[in-house]
Every structure is written in structure tokens, then in C-alpha cells.
PDB file of N, CA and C in Angstrom:
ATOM      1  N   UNK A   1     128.688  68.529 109.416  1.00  0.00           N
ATOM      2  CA  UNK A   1     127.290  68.184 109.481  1.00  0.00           C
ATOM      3  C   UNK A   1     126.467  69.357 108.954  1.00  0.00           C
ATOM      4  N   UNK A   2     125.516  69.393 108.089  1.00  0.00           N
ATOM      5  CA  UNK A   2     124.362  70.073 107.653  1.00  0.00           C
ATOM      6  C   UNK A   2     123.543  70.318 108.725  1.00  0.00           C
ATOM      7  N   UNK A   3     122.878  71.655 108.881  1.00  0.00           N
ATOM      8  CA  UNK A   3     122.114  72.025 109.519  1.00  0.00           C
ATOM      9  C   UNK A   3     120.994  72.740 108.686  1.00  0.00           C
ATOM     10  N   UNK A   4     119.994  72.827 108.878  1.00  0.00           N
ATOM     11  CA  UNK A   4     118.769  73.410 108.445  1.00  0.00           C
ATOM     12  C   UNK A   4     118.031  74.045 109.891  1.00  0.00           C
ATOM     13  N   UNK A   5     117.073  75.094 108.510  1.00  0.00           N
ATOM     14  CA  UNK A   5     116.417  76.451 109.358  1.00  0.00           C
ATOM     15  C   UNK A   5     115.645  76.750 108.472  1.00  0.00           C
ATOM     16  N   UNK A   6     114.481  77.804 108.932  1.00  0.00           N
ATOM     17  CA  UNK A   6     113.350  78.212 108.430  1.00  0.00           C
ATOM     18  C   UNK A   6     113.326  79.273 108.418  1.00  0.00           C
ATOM     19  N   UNK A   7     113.081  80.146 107.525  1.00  0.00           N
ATOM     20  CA  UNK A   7     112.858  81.550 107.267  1.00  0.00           C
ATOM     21  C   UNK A   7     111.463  81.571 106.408  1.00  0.00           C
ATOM     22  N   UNK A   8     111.064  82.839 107.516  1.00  0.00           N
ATOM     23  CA  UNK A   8     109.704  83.875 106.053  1.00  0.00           C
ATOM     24  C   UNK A   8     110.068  84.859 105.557  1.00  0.00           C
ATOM     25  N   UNK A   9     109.513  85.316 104.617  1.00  0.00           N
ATOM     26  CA  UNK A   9     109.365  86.843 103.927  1.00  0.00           C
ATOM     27  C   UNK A   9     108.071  87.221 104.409  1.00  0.00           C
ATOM     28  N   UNK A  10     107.369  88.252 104.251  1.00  0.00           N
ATOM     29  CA  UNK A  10     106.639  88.598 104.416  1.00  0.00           C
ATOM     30  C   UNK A  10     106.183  89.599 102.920  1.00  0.00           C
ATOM     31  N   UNK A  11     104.656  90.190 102.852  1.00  0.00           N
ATOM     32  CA  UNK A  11     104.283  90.828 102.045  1.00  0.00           C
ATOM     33  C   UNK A  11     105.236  92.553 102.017  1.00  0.00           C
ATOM     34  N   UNK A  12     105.346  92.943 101.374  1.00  0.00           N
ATOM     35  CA  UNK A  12     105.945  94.469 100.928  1.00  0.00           C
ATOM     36  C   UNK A  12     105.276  95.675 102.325  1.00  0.00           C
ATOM     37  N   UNK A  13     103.852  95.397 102.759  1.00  0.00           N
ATOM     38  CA  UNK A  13     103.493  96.324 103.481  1.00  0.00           C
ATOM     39  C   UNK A  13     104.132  96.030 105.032  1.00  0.00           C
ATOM     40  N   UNK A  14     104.690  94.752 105.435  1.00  0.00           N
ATOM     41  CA  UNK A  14     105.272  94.528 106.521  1.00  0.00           C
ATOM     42  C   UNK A  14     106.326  94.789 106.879  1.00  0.00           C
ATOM     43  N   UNK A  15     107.061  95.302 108.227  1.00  0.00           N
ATOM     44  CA  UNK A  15     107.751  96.082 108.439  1.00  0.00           C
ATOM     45  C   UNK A  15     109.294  94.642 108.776  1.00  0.00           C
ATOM     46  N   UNK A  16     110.114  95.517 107.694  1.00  0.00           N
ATOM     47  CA  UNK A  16     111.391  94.622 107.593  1.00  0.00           C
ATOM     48  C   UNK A  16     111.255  93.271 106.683  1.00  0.00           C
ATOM     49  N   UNK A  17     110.198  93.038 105.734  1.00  0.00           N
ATOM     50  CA  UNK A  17     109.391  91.666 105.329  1.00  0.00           C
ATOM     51  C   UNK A  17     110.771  90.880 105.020  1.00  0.00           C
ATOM     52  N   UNK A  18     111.975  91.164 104.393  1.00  0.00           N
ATOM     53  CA  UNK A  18     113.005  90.156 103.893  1.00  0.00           C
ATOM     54  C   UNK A  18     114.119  90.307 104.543  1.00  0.00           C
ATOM     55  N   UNK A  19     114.172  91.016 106.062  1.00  0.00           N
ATOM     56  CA  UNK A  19     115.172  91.504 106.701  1.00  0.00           C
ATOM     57  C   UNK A  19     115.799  89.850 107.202  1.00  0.00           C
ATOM     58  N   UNK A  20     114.912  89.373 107.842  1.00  0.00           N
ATOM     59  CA  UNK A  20     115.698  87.509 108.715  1.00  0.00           C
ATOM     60  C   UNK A  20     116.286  86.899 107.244  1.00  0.00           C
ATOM     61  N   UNK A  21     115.896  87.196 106.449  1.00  0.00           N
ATOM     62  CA  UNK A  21     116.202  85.676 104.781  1.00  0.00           C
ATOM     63  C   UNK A  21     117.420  86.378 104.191  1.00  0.00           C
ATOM     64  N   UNK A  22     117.684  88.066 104.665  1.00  0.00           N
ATOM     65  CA  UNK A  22     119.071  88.768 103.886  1.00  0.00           C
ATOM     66  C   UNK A  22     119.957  88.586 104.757  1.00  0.00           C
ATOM     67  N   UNK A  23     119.695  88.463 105.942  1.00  0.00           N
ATOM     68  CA  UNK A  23     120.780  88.162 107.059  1.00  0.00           C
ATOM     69  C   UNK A  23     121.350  86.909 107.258  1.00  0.00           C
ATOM     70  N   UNK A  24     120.077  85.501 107.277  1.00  0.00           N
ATOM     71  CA  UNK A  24     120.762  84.171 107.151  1.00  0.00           C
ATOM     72  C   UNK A  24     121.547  84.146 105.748  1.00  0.00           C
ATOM     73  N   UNK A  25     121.130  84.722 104.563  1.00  0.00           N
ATOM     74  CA  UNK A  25     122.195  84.287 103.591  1.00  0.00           C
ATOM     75  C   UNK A  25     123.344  85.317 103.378  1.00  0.00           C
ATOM     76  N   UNK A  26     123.333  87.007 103.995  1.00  0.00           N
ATOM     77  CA  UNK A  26     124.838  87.070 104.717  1.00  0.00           C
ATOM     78  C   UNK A  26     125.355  86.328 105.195  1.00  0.00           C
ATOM     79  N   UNK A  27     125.214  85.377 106.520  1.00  0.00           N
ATOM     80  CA  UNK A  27     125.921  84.446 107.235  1.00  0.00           C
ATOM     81  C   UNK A  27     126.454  82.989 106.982  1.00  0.00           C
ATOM     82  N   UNK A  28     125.631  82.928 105.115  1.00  0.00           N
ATOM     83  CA  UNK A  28     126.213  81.509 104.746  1.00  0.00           C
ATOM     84  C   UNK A  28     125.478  80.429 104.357  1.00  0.00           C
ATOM     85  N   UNK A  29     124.070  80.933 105.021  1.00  0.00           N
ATOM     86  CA  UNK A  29     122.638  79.823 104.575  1.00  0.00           C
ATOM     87  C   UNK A  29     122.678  79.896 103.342  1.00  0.00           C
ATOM     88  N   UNK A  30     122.161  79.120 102.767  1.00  0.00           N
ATOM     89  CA  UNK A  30     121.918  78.899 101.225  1.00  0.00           C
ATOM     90  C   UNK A  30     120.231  78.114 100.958  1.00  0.00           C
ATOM     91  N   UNK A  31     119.539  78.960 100.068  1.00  0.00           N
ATOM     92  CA  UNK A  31     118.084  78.173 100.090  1.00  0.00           C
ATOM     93  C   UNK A  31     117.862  76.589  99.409  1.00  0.00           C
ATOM     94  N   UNK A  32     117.135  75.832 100.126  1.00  0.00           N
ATOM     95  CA  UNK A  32     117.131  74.881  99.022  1.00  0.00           C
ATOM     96  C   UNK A  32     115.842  74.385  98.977  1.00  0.00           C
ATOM     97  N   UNK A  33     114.786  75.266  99.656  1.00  0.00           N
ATOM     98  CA  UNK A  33     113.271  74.773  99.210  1.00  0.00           C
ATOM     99  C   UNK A  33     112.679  76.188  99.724  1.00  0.00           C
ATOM    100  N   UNK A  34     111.298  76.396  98.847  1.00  0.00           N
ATOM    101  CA  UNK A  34     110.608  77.919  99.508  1.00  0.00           C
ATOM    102  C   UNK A  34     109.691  77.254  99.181  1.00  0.00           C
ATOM    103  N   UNK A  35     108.428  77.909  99.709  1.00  0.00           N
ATOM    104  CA  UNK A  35     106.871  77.742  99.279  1.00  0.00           C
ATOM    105  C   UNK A  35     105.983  78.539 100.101  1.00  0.00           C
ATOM    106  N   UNK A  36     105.259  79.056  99.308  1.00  0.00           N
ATOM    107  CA  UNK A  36     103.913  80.127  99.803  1.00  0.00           C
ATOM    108  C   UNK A  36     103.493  79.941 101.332  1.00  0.00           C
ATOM    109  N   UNK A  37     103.023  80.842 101.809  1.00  0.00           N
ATOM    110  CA  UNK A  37     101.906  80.637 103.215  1.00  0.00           C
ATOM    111  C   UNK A  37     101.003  81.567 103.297  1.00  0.00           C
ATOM    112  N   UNK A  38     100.059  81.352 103.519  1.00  0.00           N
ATOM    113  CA  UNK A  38      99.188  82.922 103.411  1.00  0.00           C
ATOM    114  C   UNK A  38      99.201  83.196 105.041  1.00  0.00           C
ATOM    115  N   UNK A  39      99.499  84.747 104.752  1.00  0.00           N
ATOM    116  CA  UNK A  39      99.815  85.537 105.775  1.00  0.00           C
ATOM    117  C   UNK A  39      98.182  86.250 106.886  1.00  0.00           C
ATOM    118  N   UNK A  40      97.443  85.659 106.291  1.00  0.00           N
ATOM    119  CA  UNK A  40      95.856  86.611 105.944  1.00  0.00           C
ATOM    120  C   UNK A  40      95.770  87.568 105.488  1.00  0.00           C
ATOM    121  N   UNK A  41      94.289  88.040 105.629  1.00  0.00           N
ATOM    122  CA  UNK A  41      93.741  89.304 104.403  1.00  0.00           C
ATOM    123  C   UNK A  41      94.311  88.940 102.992  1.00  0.00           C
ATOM    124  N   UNK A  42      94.497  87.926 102.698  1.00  0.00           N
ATOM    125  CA  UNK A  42      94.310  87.202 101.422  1.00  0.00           C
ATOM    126  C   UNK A  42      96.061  87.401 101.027  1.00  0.00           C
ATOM    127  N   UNK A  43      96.395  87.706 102.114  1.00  0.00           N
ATOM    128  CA  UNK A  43      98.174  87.924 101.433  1.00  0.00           C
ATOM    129  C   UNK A  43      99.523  86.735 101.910  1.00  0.00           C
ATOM    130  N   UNK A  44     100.306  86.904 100.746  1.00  0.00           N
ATOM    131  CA  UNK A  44     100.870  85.092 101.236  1.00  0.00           C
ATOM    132  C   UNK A  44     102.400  85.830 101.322  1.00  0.00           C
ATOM    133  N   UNK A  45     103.158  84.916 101.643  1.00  0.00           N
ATOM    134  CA  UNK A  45     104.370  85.216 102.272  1.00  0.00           C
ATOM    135  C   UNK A  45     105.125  84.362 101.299  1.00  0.00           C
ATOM    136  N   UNK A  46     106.932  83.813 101.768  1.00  0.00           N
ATOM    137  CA  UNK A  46     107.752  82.931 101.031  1.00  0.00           C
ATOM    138  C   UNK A  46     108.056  82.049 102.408  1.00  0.00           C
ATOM    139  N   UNK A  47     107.570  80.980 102.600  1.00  0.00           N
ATOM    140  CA  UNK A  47     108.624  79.934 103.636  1.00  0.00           C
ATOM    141  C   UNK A  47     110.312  79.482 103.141  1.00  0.00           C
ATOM    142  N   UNK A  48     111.240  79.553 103.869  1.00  0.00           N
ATOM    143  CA  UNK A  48     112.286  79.189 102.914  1.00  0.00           C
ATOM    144  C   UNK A  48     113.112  78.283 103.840  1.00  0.00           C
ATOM    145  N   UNK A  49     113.420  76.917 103.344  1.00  0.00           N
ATOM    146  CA  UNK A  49     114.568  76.043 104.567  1.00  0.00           C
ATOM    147  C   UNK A  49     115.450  76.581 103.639  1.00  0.00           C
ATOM    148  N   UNK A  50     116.382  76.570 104.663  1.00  0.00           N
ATOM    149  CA  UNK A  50     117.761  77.426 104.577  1.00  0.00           C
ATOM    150  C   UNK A  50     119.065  76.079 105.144  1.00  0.00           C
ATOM    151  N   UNK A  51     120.041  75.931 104.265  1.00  0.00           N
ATOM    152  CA  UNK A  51     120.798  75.189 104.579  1.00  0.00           C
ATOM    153  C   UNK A  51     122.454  75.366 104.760  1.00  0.00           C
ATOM    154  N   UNK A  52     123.090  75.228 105.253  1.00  0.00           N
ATOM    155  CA  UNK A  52     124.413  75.509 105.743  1.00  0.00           C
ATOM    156  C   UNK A  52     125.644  74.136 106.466  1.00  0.00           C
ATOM    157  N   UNK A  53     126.543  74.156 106.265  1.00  0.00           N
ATOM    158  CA  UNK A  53     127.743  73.403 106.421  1.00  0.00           C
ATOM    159  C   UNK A  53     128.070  73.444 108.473  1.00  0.00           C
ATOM    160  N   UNK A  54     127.932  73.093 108.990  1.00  0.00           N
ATOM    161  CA  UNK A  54     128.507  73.391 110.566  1.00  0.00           C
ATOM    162  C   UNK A  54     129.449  72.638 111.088  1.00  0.00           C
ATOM    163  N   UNK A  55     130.390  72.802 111.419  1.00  0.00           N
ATOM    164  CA  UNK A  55     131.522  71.502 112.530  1.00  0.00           C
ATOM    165  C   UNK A  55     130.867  71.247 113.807  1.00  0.00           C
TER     166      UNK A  55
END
């Protein structure tokens, strides 16, 4: 069965911004949709569903 999950990035000045999205795809996630969010102060982020194989 497929499972899905949600990951952000964050902008460059945030602390760890791509640390959760390098770790789910160490573990096997694979992306299969992203899209913008604004973070405020006019700065936007990456949303990403993340997809993977599970028994």
C-alpha cells in the first residue's frame, strides 16, 4: 500500500530550511507534487507530498 506525507522547505535564512525533505528522501520518500506557500515577510517556501511503498 502507498502512503503519502507532507513536507516544507523553508527560505535559506531559516534554521535547518531542507533538513525534514533530506531525511524523508534518505528513508525512501520519493516527491511527486511540490508547490509554493508563502512563509511571510513576502518569503515563500516548497510544500512537497512525498510518496513511498509500505506493507
Amino acid at each position: 500500500m502507498k502512503k503519502q506525507c507532507i513536507v516544507r522547505t523553508f527560505p535559506a535564512n531559516y534554521t535547518n530550511p531542507t533538513a525534514k525533505l533530506r531525511e524523508a528522501l534518505n528513508q525512501g520518500w520519493i516527491v511527486v507534487f511540490s508547490t509554493p506557500f508563502e512563509c511571510g515577510d513576502g518569503k515563500k517556501g516548497t510544500e512537497y507530498i512525498l510518496e513511498r511503498e509500505e506493507d
